[in-house]
PDB file of N, CA and C in Angstrom:
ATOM      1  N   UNK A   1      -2.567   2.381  -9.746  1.00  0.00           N
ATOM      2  CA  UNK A   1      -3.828   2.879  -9.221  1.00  0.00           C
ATOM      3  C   UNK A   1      -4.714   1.684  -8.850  1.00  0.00           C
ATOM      4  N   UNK A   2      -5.816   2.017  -7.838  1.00  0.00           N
ATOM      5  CA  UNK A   2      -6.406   0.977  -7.457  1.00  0.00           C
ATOM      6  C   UNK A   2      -8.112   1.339  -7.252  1.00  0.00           C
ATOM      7  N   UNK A   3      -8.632   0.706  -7.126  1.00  0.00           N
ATOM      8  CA  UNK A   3     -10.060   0.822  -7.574  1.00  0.00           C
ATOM      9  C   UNK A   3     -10.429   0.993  -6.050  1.00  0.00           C
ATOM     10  N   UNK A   4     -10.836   1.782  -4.893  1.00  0.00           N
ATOM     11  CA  UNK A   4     -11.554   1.289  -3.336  1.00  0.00           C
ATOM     12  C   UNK A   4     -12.793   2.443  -3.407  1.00  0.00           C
ATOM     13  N   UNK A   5     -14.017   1.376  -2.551  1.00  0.00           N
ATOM     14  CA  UNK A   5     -14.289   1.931  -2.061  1.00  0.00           C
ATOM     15  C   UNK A   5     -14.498   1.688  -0.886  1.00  0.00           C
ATOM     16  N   UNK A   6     -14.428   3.523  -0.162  1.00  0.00           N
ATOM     17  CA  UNK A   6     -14.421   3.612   1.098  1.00  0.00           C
ATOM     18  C   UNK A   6     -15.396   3.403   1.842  1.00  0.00           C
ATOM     19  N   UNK A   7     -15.047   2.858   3.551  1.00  0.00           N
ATOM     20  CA  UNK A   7     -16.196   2.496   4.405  1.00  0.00           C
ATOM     21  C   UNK A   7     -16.740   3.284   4.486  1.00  0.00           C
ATOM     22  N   UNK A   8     -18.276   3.381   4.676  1.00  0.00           N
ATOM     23  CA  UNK A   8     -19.255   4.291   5.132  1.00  0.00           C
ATOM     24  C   UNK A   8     -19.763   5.138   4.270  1.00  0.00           C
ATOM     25  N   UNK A   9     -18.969   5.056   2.905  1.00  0.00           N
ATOM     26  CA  UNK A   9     -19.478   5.668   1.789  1.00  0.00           C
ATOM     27  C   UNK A   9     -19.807   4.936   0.445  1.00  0.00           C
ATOM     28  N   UNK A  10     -21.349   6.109  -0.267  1.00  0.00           N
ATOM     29  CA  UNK A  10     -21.900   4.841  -1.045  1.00  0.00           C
ATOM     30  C   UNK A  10     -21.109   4.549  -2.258  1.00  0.00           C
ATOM     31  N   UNK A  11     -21.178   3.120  -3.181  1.00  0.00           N
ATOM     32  CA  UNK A  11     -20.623   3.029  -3.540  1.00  0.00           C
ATOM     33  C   UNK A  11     -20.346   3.766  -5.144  1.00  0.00           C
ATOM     34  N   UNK A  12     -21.173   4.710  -5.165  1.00  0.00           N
ATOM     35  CA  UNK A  12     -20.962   6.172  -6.170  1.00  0.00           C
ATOM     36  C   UNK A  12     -19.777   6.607  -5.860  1.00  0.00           C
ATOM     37  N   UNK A  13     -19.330   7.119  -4.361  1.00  0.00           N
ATOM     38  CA  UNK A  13     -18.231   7.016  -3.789  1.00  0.00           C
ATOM     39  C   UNK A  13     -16.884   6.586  -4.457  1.00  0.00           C
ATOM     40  N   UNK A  14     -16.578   6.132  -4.573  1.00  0.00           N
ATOM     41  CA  UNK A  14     -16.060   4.469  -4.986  1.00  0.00           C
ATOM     42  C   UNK A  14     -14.967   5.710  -5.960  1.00  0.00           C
ATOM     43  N   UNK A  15     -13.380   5.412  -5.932  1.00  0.00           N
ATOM     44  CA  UNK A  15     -12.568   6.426  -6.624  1.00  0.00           C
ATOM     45  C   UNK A  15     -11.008   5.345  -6.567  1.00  0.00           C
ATOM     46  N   UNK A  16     -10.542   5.783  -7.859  1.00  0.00           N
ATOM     47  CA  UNK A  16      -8.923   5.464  -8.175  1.00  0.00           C
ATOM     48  C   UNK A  16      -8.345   6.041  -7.270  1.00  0.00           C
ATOM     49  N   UNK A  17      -7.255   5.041  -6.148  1.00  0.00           N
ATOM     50  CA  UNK A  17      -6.637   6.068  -5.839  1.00  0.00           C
ATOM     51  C   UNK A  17      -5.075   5.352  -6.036  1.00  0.00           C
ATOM     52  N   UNK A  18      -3.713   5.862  -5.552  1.00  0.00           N
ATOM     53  CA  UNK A  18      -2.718   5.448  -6.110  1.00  0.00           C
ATOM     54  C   UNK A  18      -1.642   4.494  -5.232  1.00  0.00           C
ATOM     55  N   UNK A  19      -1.651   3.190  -5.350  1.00  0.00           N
ATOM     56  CA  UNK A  19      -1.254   2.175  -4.057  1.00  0.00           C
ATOM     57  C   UNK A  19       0.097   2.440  -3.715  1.00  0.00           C
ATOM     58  N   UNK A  20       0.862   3.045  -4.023  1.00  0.00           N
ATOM     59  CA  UNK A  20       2.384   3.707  -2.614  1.00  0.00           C
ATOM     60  C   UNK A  20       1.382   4.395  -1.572  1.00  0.00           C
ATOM     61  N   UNK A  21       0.342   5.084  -2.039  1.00  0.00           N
ATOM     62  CA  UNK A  21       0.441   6.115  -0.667  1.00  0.00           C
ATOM     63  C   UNK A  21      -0.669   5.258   0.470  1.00  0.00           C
ATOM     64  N   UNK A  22      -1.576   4.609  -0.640  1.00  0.00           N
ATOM     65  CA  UNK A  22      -2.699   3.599   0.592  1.00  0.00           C
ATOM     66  C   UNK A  22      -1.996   2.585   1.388  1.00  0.00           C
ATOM     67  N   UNK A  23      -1.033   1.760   0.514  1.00  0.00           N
ATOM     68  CA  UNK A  23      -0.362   0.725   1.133  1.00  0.00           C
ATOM     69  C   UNK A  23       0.587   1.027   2.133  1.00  0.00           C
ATOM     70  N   UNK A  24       0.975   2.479   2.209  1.00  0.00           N
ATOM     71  CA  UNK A  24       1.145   3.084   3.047  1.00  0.00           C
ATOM     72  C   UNK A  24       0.972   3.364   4.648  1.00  0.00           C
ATOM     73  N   UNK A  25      -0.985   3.969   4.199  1.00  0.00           N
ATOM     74  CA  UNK A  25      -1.868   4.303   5.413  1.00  0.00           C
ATOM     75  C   UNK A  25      -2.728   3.240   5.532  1.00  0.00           C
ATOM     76  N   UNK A  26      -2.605   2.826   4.932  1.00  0.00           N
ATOM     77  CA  UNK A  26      -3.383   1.226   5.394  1.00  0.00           C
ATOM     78  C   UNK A  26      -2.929   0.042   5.304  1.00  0.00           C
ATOM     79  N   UNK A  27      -3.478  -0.746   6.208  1.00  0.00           N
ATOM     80  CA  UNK A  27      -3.007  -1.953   6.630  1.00  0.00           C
ATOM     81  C   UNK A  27      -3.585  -3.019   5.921  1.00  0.00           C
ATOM     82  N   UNK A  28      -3.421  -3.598   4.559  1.00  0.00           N
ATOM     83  CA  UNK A  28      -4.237  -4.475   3.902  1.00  0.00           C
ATOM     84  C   UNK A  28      -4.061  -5.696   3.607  1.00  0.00           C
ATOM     85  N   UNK A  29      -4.720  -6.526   5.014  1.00  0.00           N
ATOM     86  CA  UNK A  29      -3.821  -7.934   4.783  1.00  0.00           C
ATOM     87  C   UNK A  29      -3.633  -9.187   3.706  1.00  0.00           C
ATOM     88  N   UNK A  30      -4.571  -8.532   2.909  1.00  0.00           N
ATOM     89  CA  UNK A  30      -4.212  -9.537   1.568  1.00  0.00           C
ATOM     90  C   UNK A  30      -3.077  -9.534   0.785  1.00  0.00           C
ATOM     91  N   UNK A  31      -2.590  -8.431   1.153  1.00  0.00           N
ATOM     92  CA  UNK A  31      -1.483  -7.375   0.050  1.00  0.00           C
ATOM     93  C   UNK A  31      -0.488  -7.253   0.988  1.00  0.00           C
ATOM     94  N   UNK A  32      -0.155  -8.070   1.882  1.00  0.00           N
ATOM     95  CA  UNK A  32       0.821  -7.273   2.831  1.00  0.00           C
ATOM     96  C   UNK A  32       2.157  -8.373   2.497  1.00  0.00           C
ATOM     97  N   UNK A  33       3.627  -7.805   2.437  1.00  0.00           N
ATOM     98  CA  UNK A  33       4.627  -8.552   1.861  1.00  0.00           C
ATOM     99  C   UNK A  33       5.564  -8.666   3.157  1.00  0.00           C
ATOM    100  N   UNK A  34       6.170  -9.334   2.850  1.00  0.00           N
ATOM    101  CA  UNK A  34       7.021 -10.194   4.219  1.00  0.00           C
ATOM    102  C   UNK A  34       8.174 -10.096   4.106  1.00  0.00           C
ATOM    103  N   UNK A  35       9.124  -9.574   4.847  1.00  0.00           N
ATOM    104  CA  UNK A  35      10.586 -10.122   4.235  1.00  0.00           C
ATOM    105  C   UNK A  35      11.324 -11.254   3.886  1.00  0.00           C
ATOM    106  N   UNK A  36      12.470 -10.639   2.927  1.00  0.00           N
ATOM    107  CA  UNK A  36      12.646 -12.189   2.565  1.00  0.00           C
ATOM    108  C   UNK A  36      13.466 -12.918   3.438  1.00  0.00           C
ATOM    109  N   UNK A  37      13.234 -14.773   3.561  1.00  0.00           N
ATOM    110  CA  UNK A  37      13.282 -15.893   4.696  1.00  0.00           C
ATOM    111  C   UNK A  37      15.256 -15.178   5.246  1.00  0.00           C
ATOM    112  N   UNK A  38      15.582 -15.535   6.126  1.00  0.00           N
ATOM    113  CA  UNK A  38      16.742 -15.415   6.397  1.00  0.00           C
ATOM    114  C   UNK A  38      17.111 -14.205   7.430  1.00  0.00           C
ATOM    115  N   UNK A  39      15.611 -13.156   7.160  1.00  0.00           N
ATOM    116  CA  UNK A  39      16.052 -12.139   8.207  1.00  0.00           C
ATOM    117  C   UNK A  39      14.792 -12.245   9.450  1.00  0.00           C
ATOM    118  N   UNK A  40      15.085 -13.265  10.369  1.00  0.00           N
ATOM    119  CA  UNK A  40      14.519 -13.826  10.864  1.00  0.00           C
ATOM    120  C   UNK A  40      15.195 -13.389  13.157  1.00  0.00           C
ATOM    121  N   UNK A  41      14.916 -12.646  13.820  1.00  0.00           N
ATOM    122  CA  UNK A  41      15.414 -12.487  14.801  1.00  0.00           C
ATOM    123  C   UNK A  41      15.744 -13.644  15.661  1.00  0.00           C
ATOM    124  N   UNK A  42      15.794 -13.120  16.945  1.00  0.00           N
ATOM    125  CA  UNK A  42      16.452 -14.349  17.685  1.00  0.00           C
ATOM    126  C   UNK A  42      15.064 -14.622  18.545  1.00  0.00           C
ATOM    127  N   UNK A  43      14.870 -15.979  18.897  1.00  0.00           N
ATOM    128  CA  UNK A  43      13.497 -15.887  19.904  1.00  0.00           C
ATOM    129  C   UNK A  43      14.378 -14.874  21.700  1.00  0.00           C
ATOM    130  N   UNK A  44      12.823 -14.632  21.590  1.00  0.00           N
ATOM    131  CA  UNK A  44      12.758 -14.435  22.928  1.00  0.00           C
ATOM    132  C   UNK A  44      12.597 -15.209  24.121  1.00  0.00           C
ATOM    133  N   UNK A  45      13.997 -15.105  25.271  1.00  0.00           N
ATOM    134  CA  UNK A  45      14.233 -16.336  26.455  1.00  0.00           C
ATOM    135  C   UNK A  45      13.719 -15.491  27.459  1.00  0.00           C
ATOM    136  N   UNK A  46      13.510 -15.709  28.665  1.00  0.00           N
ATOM    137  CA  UNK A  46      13.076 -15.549  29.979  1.00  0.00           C
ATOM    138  C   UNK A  46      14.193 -15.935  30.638  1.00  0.00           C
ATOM    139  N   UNK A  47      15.077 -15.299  31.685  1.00  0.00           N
ATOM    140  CA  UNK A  47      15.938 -15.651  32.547  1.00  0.00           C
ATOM    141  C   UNK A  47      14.934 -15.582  34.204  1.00  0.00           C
ATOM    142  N   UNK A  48      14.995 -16.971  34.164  1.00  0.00           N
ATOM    143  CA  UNK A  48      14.081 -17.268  35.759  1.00  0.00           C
ATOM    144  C   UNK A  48      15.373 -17.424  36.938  1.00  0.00           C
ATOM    145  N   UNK A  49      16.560 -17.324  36.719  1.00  0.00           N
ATOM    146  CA  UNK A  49      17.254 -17.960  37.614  1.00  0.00           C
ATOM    147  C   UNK A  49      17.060 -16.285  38.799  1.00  0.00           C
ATOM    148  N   UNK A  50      16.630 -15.081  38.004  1.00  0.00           N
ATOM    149  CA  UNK A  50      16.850 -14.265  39.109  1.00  0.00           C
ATOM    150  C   UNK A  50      15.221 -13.992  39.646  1.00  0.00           C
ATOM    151  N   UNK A  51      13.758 -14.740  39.017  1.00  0.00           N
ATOM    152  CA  UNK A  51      12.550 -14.404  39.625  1.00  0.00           C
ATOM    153  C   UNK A  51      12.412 -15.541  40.599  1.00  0.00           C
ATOM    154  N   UNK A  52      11.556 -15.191  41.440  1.00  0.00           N
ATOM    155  CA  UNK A  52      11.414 -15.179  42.775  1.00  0.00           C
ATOM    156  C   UNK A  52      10.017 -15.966  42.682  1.00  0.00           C
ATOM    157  N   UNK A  53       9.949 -17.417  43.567  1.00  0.00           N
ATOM    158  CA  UNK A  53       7.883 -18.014  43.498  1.00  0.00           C
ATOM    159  C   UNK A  53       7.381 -17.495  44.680  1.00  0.00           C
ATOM    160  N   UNK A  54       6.448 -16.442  44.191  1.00  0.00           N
ATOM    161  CA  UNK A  54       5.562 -15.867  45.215  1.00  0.00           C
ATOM    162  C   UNK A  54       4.315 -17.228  45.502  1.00  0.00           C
ATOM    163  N   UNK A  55       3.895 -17.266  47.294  1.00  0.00           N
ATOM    164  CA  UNK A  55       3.087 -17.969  47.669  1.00  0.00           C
ATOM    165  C   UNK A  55       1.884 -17.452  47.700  1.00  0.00           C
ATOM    166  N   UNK A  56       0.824 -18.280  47.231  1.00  0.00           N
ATOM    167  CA  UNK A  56      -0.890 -17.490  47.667  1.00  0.00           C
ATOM    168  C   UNK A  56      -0.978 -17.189  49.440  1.00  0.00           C
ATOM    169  N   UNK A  57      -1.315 -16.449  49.342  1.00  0.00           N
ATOM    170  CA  UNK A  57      -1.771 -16.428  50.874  1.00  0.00           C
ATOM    171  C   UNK A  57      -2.743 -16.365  51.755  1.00  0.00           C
ATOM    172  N   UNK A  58      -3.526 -15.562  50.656  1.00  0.00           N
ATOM    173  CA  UNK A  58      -4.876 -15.824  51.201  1.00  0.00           C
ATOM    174  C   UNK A  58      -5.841 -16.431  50.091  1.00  0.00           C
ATOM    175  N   UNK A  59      -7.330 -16.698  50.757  1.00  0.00           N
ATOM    176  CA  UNK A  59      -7.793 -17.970  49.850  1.00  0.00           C
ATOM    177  C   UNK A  59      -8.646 -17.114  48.969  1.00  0.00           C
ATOM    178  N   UNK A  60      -8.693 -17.109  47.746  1.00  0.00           N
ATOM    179  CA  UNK A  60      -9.268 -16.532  46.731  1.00  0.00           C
ATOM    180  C   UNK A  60     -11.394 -16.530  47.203  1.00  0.00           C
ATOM    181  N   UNK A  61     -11.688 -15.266  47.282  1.00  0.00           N
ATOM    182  CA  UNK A  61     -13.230 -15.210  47.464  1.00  0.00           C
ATOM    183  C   UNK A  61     -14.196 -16.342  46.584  1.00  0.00           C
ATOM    184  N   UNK A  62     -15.109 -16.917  47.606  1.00  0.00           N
ATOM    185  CA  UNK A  62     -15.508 -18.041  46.945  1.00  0.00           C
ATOM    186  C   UNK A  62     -17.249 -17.141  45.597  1.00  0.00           C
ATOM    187  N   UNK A  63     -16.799 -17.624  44.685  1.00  0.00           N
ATOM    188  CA  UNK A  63     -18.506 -17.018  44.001  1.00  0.00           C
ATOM    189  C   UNK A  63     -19.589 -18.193  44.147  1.00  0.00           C
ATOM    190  N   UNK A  64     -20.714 -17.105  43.993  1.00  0.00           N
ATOM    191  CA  UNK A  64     -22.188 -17.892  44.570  1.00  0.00           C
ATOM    192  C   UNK A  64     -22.023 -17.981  42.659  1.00  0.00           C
ATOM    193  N   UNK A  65     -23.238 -18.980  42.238  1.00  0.00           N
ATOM    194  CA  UNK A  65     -23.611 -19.526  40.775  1.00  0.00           C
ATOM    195  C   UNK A  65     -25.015 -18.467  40.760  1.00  0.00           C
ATOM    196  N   UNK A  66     -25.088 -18.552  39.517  1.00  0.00           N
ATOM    197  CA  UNK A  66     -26.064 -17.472  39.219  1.00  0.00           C
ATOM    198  C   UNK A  66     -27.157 -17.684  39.910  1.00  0.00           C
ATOM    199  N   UNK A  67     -27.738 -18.888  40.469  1.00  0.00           N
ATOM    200  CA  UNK A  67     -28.972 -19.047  40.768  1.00  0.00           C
ATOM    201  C   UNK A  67     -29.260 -19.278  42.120  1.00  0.00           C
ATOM    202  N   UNK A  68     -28.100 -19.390  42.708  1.00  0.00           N
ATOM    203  CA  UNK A  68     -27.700 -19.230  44.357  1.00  0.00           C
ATOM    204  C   UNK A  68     -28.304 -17.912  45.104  1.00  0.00           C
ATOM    205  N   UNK A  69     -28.759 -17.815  45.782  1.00  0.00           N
ATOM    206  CA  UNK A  69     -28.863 -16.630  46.765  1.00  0.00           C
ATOM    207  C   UNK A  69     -27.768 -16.694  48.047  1.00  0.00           C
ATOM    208  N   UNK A  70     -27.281 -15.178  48.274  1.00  0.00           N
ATOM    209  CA  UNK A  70     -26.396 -15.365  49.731  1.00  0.00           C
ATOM    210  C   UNK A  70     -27.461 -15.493  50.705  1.00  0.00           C
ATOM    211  N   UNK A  71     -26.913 -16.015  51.550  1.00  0.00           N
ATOM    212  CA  UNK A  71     -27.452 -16.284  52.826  1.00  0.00           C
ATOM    213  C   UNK A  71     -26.819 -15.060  53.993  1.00  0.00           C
TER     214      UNK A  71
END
């Protein structure tokens, strides 16, 4: 059991409740456990040999500075 109290309520509020089912529905990053080292995936590669370099083509709109007026 664990002592919380909940957001937005006062802390009269405040109740035991039982940590399988919170650790559960909540996400509590102090308390949160990791697996153990070794089960570790593969990184993620990018295959560029089949993307394509797109060219700019047209020239990106120029911005006025805040204190500029258009003309």
């Amino acid at each position: 059991m664990v002592l919380t109290q909940w957001q937005g309520l006062s802390p009269e509020d405040t109740s035991w409740e039982p940590w399988p089912s919170l650790s559960k529905t909540y996400h509590l990053e102090d308390k949160v456990s990791f697996p153990a080292e070794g089960g570790v995936s593969s990184p993620i590669t990018i295959d560029t040999s089949t993307t394509t370099k797109r060219q700019l083509t047209t020239k990106p709109k120029e911005m006025n500075q805040p204190n500029e007026e258009k003309q």
